[in-house]
Protein backbone atom coordinates (compact mmCIF):
# COMPACT_ATOMS: atom_id res chain seq x y z
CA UNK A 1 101.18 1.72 48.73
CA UNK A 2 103.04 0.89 52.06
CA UNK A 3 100.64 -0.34 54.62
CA UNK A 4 100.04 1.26 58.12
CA UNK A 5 101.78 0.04 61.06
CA UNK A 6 100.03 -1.83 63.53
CA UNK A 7 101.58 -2.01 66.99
CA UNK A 8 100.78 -4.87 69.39
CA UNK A 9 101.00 -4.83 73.34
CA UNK A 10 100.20 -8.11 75.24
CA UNK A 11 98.66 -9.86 72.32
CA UNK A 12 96.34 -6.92 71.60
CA UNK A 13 96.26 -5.04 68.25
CA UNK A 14 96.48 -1.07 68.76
CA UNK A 15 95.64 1.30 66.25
CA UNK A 16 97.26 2.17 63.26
CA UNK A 17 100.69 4.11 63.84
CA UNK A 18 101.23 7.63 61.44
CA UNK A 19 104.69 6.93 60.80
CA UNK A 20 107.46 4.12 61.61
CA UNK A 21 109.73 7.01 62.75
CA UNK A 22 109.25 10.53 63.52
CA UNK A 23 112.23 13.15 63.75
CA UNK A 24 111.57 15.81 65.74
CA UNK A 25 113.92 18.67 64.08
CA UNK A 26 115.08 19.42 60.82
CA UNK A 27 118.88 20.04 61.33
CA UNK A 28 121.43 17.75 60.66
CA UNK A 29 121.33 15.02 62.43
CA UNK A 30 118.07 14.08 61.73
CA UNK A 31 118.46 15.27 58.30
CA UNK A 32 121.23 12.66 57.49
CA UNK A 33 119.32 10.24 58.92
CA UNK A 34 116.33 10.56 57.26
CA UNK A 35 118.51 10.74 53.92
CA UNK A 36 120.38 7.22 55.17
CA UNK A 37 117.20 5.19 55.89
CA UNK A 38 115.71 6.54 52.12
CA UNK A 39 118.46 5.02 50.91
CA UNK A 40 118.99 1.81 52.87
CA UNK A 41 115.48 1.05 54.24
CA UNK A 42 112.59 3.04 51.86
CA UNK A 43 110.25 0.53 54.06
CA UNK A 44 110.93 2.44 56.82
CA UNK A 45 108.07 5.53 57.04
CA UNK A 46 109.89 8.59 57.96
CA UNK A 47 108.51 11.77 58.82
CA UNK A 48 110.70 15.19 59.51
CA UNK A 49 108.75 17.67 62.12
CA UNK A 50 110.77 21.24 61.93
CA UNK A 51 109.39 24.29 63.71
CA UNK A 52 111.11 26.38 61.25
CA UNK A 53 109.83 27.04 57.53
CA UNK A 54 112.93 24.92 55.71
CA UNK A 55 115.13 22.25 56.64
CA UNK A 56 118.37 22.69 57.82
CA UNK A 57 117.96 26.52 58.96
CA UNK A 58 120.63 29.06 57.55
CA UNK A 59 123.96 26.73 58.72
CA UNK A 60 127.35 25.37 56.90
CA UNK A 61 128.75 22.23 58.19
CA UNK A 62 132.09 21.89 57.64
CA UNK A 63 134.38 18.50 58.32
CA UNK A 64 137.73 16.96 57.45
CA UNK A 65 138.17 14.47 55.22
CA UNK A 66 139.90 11.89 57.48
CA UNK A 67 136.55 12.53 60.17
CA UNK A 68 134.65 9.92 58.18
CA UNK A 69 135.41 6.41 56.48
CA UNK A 70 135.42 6.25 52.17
CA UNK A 71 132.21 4.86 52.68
CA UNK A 72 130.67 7.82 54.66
CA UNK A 73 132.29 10.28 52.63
CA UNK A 74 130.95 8.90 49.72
CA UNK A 75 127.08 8.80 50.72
CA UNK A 76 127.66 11.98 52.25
CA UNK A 77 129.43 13.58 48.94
CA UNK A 78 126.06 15.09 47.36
CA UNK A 79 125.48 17.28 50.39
CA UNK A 80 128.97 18.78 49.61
CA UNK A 81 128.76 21.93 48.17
CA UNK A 82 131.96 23.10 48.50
CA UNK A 83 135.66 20.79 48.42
CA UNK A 84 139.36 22.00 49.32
CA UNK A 85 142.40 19.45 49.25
CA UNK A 86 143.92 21.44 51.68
CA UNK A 87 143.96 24.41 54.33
CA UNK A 88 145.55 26.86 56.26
CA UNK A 89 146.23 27.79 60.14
CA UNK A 90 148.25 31.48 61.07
CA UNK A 91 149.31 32.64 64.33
CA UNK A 92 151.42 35.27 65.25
CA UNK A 93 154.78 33.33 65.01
CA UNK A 94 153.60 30.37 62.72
CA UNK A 95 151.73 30.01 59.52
CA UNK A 96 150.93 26.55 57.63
CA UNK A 97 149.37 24.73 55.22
CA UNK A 98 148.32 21.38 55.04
CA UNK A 99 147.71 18.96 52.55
CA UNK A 100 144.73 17.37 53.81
CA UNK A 101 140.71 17.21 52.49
CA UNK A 102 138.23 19.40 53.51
CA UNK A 103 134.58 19.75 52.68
CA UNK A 104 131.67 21.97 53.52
CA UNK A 105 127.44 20.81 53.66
CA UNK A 106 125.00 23.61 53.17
CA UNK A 107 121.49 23.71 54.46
CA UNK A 108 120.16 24.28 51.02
CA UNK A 109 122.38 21.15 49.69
CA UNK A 110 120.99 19.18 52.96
CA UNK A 111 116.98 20.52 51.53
CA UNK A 112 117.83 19.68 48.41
CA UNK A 113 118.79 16.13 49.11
CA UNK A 114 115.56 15.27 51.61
CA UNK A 115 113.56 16.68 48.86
CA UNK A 116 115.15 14.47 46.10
CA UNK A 117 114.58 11.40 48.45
CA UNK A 118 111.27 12.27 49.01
CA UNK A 119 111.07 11.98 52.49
CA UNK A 120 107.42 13.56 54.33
CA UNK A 121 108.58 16.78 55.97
CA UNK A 122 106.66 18.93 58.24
CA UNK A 123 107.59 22.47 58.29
CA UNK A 124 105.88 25.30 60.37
CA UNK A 125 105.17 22.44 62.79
CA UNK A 126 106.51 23.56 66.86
CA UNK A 127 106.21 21.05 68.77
CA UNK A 128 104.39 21.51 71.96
CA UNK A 129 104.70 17.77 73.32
CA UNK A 130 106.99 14.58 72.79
CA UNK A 131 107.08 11.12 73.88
CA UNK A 132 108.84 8.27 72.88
CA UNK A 133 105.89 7.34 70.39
CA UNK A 134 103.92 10.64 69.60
CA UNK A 135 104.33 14.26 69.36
CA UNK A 136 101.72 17.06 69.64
CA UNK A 137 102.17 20.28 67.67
CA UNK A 138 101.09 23.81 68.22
CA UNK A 139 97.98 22.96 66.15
CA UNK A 140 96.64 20.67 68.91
CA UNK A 141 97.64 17.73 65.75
CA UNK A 142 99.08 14.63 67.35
CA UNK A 143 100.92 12.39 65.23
CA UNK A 144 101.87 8.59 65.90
CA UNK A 145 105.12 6.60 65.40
CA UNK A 146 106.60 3.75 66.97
CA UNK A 147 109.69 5.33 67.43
CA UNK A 148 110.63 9.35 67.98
CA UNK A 149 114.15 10.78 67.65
CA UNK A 150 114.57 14.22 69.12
CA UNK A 151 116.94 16.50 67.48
CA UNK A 152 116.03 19.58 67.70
CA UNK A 153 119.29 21.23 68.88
CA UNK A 154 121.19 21.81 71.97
CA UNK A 155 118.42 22.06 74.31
CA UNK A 156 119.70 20.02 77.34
CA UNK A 157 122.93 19.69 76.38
CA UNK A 158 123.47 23.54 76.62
CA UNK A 159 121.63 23.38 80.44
CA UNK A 160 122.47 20.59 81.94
CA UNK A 161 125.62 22.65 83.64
CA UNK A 162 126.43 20.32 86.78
CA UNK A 163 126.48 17.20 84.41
CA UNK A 164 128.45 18.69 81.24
CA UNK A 165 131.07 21.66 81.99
CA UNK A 166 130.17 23.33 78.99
CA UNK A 167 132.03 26.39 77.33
CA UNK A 168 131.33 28.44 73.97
CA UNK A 169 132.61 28.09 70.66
CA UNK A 170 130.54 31.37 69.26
CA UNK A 171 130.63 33.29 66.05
CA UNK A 172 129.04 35.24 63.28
CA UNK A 173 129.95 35.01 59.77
CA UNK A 174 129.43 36.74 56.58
CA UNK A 175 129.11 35.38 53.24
CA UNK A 176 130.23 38.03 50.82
CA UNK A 177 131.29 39.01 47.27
CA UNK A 178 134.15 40.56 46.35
CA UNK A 179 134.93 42.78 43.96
CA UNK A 180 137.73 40.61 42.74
CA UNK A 181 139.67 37.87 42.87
CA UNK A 182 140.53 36.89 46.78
CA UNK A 183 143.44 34.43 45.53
CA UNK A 184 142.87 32.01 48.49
CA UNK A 185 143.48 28.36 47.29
CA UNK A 186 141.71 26.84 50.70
CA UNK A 187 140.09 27.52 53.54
CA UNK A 188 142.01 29.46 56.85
CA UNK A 189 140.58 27.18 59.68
CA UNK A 190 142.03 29.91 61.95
CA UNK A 191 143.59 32.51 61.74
CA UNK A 192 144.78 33.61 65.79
CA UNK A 193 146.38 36.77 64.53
CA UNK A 194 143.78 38.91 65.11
CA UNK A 195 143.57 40.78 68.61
CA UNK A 196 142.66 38.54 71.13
CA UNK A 197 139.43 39.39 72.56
CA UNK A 198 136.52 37.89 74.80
CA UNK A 199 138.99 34.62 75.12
CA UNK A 200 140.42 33.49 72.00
CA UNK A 201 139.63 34.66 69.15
CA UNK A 202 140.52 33.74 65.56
CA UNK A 203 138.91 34.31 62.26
CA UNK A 204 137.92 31.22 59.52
CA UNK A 205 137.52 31.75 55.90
CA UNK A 206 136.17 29.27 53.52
CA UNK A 207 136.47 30.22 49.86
CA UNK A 208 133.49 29.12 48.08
CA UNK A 209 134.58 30.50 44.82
CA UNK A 210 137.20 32.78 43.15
CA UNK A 211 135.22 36.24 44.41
CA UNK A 212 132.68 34.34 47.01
CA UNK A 213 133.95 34.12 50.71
CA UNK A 214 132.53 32.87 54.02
CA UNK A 215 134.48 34.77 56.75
CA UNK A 216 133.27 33.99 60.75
CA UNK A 217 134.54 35.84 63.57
CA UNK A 218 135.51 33.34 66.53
CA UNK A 219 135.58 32.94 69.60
CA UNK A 220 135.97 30.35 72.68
CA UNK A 221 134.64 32.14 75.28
CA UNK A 222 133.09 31.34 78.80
CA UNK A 223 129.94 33.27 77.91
CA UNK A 224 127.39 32.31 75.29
CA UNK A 225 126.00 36.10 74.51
CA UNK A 226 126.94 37.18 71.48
CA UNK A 227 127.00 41.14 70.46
CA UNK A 228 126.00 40.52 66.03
CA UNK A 229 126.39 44.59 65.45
CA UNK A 230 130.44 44.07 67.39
CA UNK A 231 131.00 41.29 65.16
CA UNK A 232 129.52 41.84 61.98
CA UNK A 233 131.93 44.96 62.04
CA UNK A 234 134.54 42.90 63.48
CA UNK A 235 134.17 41.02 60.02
CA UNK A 236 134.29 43.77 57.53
CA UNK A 237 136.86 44.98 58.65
CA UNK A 238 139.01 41.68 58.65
CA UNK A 239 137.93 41.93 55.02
CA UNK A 240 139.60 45.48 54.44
CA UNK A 241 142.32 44.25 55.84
CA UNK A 242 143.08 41.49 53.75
CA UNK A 243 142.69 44.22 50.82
CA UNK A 244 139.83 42.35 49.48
CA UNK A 245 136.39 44.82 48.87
CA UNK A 246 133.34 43.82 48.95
CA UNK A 247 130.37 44.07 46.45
CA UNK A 248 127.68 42.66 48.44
CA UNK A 249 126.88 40.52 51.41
CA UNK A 250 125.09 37.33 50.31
CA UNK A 251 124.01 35.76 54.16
CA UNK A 252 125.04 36.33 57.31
CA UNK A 253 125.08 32.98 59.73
CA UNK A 254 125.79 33.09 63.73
CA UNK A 255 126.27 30.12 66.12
CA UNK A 256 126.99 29.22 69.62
CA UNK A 257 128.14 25.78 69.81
CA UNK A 258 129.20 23.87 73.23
CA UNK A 259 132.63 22.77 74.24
CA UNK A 260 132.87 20.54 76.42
CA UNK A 261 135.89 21.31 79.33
CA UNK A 262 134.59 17.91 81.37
CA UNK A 263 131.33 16.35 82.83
CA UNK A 264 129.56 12.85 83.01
CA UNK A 265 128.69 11.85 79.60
CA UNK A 266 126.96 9.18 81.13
CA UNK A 267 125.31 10.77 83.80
CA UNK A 268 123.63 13.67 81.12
CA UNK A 269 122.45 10.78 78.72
CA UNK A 270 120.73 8.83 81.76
CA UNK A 271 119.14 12.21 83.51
CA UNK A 272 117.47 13.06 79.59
CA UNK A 273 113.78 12.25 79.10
CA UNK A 274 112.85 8.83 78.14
CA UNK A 275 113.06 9.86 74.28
CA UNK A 276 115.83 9.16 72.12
CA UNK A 277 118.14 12.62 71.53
CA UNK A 278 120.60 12.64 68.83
CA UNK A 279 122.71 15.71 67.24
CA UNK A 280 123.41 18.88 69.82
CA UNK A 281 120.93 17.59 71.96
CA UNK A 282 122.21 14.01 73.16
CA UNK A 283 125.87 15.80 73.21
CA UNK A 284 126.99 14.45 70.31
CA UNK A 285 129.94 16.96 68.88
CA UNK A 286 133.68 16.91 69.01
CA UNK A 287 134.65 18.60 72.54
CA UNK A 288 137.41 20.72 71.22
CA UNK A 289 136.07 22.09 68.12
CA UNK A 290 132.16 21.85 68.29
CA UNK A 291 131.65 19.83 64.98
CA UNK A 292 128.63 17.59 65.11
CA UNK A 293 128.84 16.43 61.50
CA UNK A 294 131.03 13.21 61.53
CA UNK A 295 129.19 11.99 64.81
CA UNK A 296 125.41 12.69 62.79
CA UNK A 297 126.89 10.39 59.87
CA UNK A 298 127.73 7.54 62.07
CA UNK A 299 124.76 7.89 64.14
CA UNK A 300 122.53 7.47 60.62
CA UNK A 301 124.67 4.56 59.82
CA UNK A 302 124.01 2.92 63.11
CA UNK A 303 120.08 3.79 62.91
CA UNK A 304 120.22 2.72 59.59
CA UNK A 305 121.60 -0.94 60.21
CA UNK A 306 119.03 -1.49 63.33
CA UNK A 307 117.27 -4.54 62.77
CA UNK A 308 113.43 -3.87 61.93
């Protein structure tokens, strides 16, 4: 049984702590680092607080290959659930393919793996309160830690407008079965020959088996508002036109992620609250394409290797 952890100020023992670390959020970031201190410090008491009733929501995370080192791909490989060794780009006057790795997490792989590690997780649990060593939930419950991570999605980083110059990367997709064979061999990480609408717009398709698609209408946009009824029919009939049909619609997934055009990176971390952020809400994506994945894996490395 691991013993409680006692925290001392000026020489003085305080009471007992609930946790070592609390994560405020289920979604990625704190997800992979729960999963990374499991592995590489089981000392370490870990606690996951989401609001929602799962971890990891309703999302895909999708990355290339070359994002992360052989090391991080390789801890990260059971959250996988879906592998191409290469993809595909089209625009009007260009089409490729490349030979290069690509790989797709699922919040049901991401549940799957917390659960296996055994990690305590929280679920139906708002929070209501948050400081850097306790959080209050919606319950009037106030747990203790010596240490709380927020992650709990953009948040600042999608308000904080005269410190980040923030755009849209928005989008709704549909995952659907077809009635046969779509004869894709990768993923289409855009396809820009679609009308251009609402700023650019492209389509993404990620095969996820010979009659199983996930197809997202995209778009970079200025706003973040996002009409689901305009795009869900936006999608369908992308599919007709590809001459695929489909049998049944298995999820449908939306997003609005940031871009980042410019800003003070520095400036946004210092005017946060005095609680470590990490994921959407510390900022930490690629400005240009939105993906938060490789930065959550090195960010559970680096919380991983912190001295006790």
């Amino acid at each position: 049984m691991r013993r409680p952890v006692h925290a001392r100020v000026s020489g003085l023992c305080l009471p007992p702590m609930d946790f070592d670390l609390i994560l405020a959020g289920g979604g990625l970031a704190n997800g992979l680092i729960a999963l990374r201190l499991a592995a590489l410090r089981p000392d370490v008491r870990v606690a996951i607080v989401e609001a929602g009733a799962g971890i990891g929501g309703n999302h895909s995370w999708s990355s290339f290959v070359a994002d992360v080192t052989p090391e991080q791909a390789a801890w990260t490989a059971p959250l996988m659930a879906h592998r191409w060794d290469r993809y595909s780009i089209r625009f009007p006057d260009h089409v490729r393919t490349l030979d290069s790795g690509y790989r797709t997490a699922t919040s049901a792989t991401l549940a799957a793996a917390i659960a296996a590690a055994g990690v305590t997780v929280l679920t139906d649990a708002e929070i209501v309160a948050l400081e850097a060593t306790r959080v209050t939930l919606d319950d009037q419950r106030t747990l203790t830690a010596t240490a709380v991570i927020d992650g709990r999605g953009q948040g600042a980083a999608g308000g904080q407008k005269p410190l980040l110059d923030l755009r849209a990367q928005k989008f709704l997709g549909l995952e659907v079965e077809l009635t046969a064979d779509h004869g894709l061999d990768g993923p289409i990480i855009m396809d820009a020959t679609v009308p251009q609408l609402d700023g650019y717009r492209f389509v993404y398709t990620l095969p996820f088996g010979p009659r199983t698609v996930l197809v997202e209408d995209t778009y970079y946009s200025d706003g973040r508002d996002l009409a689901a009824d305009v795009l869900r029919a936006r999608v369908l009939d992308y599919i007709a036109a590809q001459g695929w049909t489909v049998a049944r619609v298995i999820r449908e997934e939306t997003g609005v992620l940031p871009i980042a055009l410019g800003g003070d990176i520095a400036a946004f971390w210092d005017a946060a609250p005095p609680v470590a952020a990490v994921g959407l809400r510390a900022a930490l994506f690629n400005p240009i394409t939105g993906y938060s994945f490789p930065d959550a894996v090195r960010v559970a490395d680096l919380i991983a290797g912190l001295p006790s």
